[in-house]
C-alpha atoms as a PDB file:
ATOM      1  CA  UNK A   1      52.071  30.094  44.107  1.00  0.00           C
ATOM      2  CA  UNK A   2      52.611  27.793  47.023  1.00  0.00           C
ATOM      3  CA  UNK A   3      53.204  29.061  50.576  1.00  0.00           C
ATOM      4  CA  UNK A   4      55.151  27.270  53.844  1.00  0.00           C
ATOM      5  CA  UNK A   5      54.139  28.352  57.302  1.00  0.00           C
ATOM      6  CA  UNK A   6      57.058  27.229  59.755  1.00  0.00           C
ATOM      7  CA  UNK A   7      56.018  27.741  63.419  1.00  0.00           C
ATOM      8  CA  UNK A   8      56.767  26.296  66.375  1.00  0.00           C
ATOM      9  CA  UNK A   9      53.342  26.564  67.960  1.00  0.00           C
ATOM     10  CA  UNK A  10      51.205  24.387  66.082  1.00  0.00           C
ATOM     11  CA  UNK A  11      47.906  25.653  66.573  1.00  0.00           C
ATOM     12  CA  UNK A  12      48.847  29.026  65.427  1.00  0.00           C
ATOM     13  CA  UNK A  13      50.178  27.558  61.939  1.00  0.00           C
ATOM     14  CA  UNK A  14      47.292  25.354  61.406  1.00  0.00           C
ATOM     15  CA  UNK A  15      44.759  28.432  62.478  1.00  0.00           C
ATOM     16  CA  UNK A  16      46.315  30.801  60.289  1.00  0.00           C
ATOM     17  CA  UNK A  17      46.391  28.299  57.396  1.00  0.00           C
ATOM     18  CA  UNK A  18      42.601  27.922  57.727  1.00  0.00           C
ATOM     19  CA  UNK A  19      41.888  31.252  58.661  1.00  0.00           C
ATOM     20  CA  UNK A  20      43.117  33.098  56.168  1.00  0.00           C
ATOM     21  CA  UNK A  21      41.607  33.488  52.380  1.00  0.00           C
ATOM     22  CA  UNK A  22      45.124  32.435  50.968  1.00  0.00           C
ATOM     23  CA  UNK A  23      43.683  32.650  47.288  1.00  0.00           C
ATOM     24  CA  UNK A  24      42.940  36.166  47.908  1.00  0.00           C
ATOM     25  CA  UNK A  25      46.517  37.232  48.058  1.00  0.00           C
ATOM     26  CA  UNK A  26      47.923  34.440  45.206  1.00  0.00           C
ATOM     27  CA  UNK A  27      47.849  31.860  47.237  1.00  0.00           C
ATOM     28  CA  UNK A  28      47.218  28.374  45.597  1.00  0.00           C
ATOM     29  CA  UNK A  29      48.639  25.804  48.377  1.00  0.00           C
ATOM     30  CA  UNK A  30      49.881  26.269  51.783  1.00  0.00           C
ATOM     31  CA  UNK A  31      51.860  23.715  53.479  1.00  0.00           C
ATOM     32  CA  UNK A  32      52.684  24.018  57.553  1.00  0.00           C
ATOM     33  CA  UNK A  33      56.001  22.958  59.311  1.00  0.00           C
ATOM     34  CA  UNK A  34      56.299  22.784  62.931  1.00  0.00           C
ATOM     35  CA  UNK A  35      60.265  22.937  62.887  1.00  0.00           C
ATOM     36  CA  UNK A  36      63.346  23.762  61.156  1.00  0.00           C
ATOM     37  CA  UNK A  37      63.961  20.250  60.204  1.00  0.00           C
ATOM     38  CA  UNK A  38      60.248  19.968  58.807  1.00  0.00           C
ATOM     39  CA  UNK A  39      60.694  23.147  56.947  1.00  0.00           C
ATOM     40  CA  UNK A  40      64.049  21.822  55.222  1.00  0.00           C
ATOM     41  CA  UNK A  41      61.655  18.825  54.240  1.00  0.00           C
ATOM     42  CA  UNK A  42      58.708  20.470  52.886  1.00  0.00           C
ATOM     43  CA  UNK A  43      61.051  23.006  50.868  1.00  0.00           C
ATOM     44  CA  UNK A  44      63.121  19.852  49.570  1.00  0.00           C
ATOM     45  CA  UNK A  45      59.940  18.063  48.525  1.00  0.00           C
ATOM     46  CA  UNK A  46      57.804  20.658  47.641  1.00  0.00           C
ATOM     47  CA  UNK A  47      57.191  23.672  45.102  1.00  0.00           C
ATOM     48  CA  UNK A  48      57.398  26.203  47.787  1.00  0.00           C
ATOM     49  CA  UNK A  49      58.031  29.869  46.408  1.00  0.00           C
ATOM     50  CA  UNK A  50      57.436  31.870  49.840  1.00  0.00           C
ATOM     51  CA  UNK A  51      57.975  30.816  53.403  1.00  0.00           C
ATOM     52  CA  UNK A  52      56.116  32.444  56.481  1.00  0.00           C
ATOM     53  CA  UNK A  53      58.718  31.938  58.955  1.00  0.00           C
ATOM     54  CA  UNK A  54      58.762  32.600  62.800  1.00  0.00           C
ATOM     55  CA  UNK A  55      62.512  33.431  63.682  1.00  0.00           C
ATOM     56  CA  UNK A  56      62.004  32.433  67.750  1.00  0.00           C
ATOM     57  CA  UNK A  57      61.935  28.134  67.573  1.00  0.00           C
ATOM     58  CA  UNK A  58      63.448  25.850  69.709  1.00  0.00           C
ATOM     59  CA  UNK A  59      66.711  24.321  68.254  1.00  0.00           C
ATOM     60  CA  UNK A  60      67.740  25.913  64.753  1.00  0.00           C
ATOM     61  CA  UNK A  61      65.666  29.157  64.170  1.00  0.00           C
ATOM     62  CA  UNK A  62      64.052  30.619  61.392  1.00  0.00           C
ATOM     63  CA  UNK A  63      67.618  32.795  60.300  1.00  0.00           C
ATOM     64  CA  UNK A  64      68.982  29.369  59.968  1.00  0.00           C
ATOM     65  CA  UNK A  65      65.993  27.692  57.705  1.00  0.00           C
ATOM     66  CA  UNK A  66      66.248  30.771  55.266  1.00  0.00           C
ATOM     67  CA  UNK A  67      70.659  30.405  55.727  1.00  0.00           C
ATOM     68  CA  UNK A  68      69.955  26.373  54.362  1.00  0.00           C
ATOM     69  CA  UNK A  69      67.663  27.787  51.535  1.00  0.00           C
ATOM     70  CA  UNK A  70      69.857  29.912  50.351  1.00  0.00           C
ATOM     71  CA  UNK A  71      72.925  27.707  50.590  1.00  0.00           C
ATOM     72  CA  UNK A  72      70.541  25.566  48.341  1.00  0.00           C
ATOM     73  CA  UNK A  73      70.298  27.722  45.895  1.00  0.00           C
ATOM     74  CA  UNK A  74      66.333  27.921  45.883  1.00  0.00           C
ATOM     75  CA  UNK A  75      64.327  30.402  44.528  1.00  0.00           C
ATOM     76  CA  UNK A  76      62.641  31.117  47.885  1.00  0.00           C
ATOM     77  CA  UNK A  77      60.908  34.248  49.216  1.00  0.00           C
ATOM     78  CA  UNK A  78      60.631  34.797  52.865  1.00  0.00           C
ATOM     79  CA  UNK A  79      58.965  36.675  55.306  1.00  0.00           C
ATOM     80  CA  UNK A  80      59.833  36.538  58.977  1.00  0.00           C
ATOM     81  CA  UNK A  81      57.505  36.679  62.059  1.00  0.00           C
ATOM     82  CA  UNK A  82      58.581  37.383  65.420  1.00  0.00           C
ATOM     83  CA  UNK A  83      57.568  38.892  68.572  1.00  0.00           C
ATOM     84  CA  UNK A  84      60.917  40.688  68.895  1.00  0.00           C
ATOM     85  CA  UNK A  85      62.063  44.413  67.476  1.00  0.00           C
ATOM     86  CA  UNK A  86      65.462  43.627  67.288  1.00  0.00           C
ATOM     87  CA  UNK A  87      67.641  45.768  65.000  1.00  0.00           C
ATOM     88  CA  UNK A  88      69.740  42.601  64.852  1.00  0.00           C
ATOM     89  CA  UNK A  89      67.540  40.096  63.611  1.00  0.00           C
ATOM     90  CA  UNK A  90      66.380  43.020  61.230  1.00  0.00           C
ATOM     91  CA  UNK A  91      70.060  43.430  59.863  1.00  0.00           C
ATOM     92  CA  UNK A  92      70.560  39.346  59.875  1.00  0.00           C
ATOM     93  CA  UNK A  93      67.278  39.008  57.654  1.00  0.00           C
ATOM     94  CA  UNK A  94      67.817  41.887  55.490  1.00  0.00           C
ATOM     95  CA  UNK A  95      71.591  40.651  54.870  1.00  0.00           C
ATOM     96  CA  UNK A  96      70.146  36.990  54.359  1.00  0.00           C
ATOM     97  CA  UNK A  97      68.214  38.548  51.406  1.00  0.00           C
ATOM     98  CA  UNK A  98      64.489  38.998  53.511  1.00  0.00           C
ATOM     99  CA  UNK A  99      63.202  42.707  53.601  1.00  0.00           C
ATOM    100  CA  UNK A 100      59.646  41.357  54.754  1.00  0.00           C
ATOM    101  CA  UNK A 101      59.425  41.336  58.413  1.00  0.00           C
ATOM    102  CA  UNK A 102      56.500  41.313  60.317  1.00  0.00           C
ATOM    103  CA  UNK A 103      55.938  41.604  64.145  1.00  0.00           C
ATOM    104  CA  UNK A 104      53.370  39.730  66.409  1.00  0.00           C
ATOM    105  CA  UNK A 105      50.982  39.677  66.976  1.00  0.00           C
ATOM    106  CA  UNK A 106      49.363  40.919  63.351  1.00  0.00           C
ATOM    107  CA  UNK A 107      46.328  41.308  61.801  1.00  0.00           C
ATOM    108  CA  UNK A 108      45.598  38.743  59.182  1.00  0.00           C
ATOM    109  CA  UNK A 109      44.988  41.247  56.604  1.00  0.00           C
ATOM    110  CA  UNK A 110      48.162  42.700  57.408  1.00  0.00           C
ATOM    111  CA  UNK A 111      50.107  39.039  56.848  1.00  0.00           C
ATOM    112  CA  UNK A 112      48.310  38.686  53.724  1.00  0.00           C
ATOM    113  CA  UNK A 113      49.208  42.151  52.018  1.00  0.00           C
ATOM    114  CA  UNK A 114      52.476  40.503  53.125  1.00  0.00           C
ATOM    115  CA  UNK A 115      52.325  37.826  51.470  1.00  0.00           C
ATOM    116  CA  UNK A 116      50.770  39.801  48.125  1.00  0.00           C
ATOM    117  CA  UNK A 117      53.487  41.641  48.314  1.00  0.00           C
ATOM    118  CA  UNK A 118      56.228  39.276  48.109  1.00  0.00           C
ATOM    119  CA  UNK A 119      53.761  37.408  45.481  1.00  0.00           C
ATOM    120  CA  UNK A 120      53.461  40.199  42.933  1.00  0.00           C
ATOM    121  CA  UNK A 121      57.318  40.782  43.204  1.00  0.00           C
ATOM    122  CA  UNK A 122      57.718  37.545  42.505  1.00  0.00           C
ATOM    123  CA  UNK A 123      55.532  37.395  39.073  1.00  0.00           C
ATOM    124  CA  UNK A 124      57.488  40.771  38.159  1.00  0.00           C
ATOM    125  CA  UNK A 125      60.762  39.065  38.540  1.00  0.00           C
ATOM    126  CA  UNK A 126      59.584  36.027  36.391  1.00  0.00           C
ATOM    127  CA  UNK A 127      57.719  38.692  33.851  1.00  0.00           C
ATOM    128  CA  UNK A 128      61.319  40.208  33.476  1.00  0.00           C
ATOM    129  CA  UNK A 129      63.235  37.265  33.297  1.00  0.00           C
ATOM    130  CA  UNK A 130      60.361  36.316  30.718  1.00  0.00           C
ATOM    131  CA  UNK A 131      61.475  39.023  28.341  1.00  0.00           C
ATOM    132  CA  UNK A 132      64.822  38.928  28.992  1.00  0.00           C
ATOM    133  CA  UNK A 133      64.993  35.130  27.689  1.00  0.00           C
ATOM    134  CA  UNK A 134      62.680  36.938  24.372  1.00  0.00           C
ATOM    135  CA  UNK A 135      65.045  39.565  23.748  1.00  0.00           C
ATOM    136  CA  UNK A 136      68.320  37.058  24.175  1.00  0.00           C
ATOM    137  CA  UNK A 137      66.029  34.795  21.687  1.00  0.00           C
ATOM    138  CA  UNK A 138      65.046  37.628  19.151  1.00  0.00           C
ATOM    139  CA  UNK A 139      68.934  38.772  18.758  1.00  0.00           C
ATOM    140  CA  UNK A 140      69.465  34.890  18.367  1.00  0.00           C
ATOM    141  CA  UNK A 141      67.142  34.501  15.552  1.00  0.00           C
ATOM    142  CA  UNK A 142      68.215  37.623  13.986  1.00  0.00           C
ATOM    143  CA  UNK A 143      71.768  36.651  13.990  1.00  0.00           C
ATOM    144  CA  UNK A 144      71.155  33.451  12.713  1.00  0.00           C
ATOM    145  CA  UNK A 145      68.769  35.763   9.777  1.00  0.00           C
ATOM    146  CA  UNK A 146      72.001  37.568   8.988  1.00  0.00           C
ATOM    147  CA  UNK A 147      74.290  34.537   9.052  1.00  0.00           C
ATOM    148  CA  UNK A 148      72.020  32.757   6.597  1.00  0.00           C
ATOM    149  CA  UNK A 149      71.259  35.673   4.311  1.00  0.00           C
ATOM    150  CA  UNK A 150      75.006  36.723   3.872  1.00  0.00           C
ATOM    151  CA  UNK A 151      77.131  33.504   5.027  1.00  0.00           C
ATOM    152  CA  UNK A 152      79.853  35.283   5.185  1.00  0.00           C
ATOM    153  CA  UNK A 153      81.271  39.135   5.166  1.00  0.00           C
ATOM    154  CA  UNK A 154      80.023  40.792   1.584  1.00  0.00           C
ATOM    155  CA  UNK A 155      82.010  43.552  -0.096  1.00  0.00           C
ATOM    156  CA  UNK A 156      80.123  46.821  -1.558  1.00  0.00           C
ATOM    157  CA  UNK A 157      79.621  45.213  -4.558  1.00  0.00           C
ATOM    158  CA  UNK A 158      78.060  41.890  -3.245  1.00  0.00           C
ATOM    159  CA  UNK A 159      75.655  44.774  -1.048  1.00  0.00           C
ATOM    160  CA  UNK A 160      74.459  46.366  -3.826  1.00  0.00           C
ATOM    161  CA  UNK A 161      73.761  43.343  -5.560  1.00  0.00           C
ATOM    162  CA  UNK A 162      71.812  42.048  -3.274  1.00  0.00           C
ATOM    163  CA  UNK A 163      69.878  45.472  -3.093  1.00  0.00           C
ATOM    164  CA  UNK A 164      69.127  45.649  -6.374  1.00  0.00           C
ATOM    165  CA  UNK A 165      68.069  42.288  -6.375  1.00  0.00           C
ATOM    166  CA  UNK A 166      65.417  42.852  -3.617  1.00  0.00           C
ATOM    167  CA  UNK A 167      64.696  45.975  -4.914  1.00  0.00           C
ATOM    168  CA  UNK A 168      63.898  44.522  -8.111  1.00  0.00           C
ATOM    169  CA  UNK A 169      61.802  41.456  -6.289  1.00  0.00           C
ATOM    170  CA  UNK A 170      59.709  43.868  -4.404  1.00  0.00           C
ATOM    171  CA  UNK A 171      58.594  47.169  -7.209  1.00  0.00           C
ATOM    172  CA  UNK A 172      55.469  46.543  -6.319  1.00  0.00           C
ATOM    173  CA  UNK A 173      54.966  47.108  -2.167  1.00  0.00           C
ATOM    174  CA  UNK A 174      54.063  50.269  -1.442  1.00  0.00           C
ATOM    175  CA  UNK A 175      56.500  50.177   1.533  1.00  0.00           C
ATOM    176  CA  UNK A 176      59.983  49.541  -0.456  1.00  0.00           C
ATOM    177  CA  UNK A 177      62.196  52.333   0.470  1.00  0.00           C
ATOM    178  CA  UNK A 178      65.831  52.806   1.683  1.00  0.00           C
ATOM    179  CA  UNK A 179      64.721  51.817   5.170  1.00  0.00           C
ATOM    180  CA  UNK A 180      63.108  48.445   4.011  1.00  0.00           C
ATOM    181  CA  UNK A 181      66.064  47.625   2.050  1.00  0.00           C
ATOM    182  CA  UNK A 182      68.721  48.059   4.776  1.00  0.00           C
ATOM    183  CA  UNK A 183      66.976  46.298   7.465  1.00  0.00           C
ATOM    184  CA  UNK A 184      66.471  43.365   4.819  1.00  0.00           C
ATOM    185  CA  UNK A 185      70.310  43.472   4.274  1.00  0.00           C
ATOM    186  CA  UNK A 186      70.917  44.112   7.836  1.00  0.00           C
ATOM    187  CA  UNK A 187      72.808  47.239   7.212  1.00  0.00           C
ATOM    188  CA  UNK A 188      72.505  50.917   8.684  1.00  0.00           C
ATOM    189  CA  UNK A 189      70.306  53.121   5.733  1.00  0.00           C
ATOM    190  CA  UNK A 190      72.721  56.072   6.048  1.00  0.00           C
ATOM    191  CA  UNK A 191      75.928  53.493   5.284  1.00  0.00           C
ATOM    192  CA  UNK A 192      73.726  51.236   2.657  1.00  0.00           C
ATOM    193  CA  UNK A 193      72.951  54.853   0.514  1.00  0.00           C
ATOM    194  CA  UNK A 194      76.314  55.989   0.462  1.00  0.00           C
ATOM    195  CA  UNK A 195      77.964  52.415  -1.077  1.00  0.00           C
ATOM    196  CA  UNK A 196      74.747  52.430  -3.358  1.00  0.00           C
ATOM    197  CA  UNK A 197      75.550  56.093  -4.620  1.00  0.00           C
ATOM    198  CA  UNK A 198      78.960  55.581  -5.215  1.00  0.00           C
ATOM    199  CA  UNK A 199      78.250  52.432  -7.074  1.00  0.00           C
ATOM    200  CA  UNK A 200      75.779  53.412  -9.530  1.00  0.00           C
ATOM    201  CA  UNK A 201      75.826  56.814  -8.998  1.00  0.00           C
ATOM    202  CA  UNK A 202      72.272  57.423  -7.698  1.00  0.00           C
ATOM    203  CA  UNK A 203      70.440  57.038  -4.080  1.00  0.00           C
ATOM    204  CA  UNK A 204      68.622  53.664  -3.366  1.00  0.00           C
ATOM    205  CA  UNK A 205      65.475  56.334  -3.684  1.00  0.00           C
ATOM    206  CA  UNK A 206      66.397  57.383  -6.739  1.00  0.00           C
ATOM    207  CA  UNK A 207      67.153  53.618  -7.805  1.00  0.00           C
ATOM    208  CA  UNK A 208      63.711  52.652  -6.872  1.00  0.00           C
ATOM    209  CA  UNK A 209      61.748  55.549  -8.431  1.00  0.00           C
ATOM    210  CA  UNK A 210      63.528  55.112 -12.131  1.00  0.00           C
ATOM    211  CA  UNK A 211      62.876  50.865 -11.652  1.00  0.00           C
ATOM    212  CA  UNK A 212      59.237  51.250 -10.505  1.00  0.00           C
ATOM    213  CA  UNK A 213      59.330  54.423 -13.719  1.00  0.00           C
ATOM    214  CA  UNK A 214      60.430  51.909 -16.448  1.00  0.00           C
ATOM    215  CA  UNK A 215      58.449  48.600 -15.687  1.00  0.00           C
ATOM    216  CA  UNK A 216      55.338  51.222 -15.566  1.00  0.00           C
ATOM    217  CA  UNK A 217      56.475  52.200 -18.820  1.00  0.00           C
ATOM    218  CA  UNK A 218      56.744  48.954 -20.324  1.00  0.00           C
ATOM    219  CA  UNK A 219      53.061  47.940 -18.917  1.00  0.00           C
ATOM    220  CA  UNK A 220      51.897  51.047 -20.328  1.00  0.00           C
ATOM    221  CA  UNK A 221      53.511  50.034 -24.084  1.00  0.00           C
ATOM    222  CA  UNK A 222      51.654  46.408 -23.194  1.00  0.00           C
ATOM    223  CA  UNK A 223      48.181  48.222 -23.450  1.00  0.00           C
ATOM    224  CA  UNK A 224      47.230  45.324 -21.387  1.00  0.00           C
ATOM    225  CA  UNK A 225      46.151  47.171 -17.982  1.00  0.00           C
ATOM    226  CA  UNK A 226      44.722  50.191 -17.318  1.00  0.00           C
ATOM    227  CA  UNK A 227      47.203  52.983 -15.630  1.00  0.00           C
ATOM    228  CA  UNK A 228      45.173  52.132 -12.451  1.00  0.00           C
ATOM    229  CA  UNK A 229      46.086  49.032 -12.088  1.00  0.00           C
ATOM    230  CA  UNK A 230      49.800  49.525 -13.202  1.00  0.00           C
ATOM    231  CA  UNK A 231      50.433  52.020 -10.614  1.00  0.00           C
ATOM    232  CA  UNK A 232      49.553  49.488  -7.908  1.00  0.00           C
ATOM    233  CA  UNK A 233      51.828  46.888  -9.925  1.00  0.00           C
ATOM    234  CA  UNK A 234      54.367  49.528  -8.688  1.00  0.00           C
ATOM    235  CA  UNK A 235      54.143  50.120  -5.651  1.00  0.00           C
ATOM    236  CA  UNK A 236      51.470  53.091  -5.982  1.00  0.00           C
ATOM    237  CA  UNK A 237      48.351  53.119  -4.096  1.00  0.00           C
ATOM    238  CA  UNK A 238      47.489  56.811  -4.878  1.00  0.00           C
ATOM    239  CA  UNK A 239      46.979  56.859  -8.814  1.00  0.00           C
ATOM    240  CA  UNK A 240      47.033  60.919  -8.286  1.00  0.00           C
ATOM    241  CA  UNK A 241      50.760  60.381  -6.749  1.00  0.00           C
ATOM    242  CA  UNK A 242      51.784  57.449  -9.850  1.00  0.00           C
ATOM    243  CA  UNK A 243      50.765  60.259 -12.368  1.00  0.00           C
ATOM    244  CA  UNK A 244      52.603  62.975 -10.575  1.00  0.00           C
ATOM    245  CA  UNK A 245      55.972  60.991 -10.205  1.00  0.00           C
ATOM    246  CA  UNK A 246      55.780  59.460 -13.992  1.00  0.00           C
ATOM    247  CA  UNK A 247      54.805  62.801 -15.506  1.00  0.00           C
ATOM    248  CA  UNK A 248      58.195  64.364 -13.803  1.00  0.00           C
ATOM    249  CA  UNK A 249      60.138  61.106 -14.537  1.00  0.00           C
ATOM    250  CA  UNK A 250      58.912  61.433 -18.822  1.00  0.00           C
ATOM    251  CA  UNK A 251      57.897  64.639 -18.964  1.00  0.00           C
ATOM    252  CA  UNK A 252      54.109  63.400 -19.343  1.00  0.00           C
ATOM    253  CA  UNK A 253      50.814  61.894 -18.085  1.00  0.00           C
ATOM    254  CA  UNK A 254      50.301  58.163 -18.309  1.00  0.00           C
ATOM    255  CA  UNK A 255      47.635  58.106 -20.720  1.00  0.00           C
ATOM    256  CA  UNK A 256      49.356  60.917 -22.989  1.00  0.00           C
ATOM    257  CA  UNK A 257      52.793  58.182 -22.787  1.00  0.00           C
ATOM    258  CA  UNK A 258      50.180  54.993 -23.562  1.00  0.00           C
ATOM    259  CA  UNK A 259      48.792  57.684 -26.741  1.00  0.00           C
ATOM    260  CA  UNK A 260      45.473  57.123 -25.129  1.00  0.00           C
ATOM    261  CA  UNK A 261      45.071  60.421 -24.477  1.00  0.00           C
END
């Protein structure tokens, strides 16, 4: 981040820009102005993100500087210096948008925490904007997802179809479920079991369990894989948990079903 020191009194601008380890508090540039007609310069010409202001200059003051800024529409952070404890000039910066205020004279260590200060705020401000242009981006996408997937409103019918179809598509991931199906469909799991049940008479659940249960059986008639292997064509990576749901789907093991047993 870049830094403007506007003050009056030269040598104490070009001191403190030497003086201080800038880079220790986020500091990458720091440019000087001697004036509030300088300032307005070096803000219009440069990428200036924080100003070090004194308030006390002859002519227009600092108020005014940080007034123009504003009136500009910049994205400029300041921080006032003055040798003056005025409640007004408190209330005029604070109203002006400035909370940082500093009296002098002050340490340099307490200028820079200052200045770290007003830096870190302003990385939190971008982080948040950050994500806030992600999540407006992400809903985007999303909608645009939905728009493409359905084109336009689908009746219960259409739903299930398109369930079935996915459901049919996807037998063997070990995560199909009722959850996996709604979120591909874009449609709340309670509301996509009900119009499922009342169209075929059975939960998505149940739907998937009797699909995965038949195309096991007809691998099993195949004799062309071992039950092993056809429980992970269906979605089973536990063979003990494959065996348990076909024998209470048939009434029997795998290998007594294949007559191998």
């Amino acid at each position: 981040m870049n830094l403007l020191i506007v003050n009056d009194e030269i040598v104490t601008a070009e001191t403190m820009k030497s003086n201080i380890d800038w880079q220790k508090y986020g500091i990458q540039e720091v440019f000087t102005a001697y004036d509030v007609s300088e300032g307005k310069a070096c803000v219009g010409n440069n990428n200036v993100n924080i100003m070090l202001c004194d308030i006390e200059m002859p002519g227009e003051n600092g108020m005014m500087l940080l007034k123009w800024v504003k009136e500009q529409g910049m994205d400029v952070e300041c921080i006032f210096l003055t040798c003056h404890a005025s409640f007004e000039y408190a209330k005029e910066a604070i109203n002006l948008g400035c909370q940082d205020y500093l009296l002098i004279p002050a340490q340099y260590e307490d200028i820079g925490a200052a200045v770290k200060k007003v830096v870190m705020r302003i990385e939190e401000n971008r982080q948040a904007r950050k994500y806030q242009e992600y999540g407006k981006q992400m809903i985007m996408d999303k909608l645009e997802q939905a728009v493409q997937c359905h084109g336009q409103k689908k009746n219960a019918k259409e739903l299930i179809q398109d369930a079935v179809k996915y459901i049919l598509e996807n037998l063997g991931s070990e995560s199909l479920c009722v959850n996996d199906v709604a979120e591909r469909l874009y449609l709340h799991p309670a509301y996509l079991n009900r119009i499922f049940k009342k169209g075929t008479g059975e939960s998505v659940g149940q739907f998937i369990i009797g699909e995965r249960m038949k195309l096991a059986s007809e691998l099993l008639k195949s004799q062309k894989l071992n039950a092993n292997a056809i429980a992970e064509q269906v979605g089973y990576k536990s063979y003990s948990n494959f065996t348990l749901m076909f024998r209470k789907y048939y009434g029997c093991s795998p290998g007594k079903f294949s007559g191998q047993e």
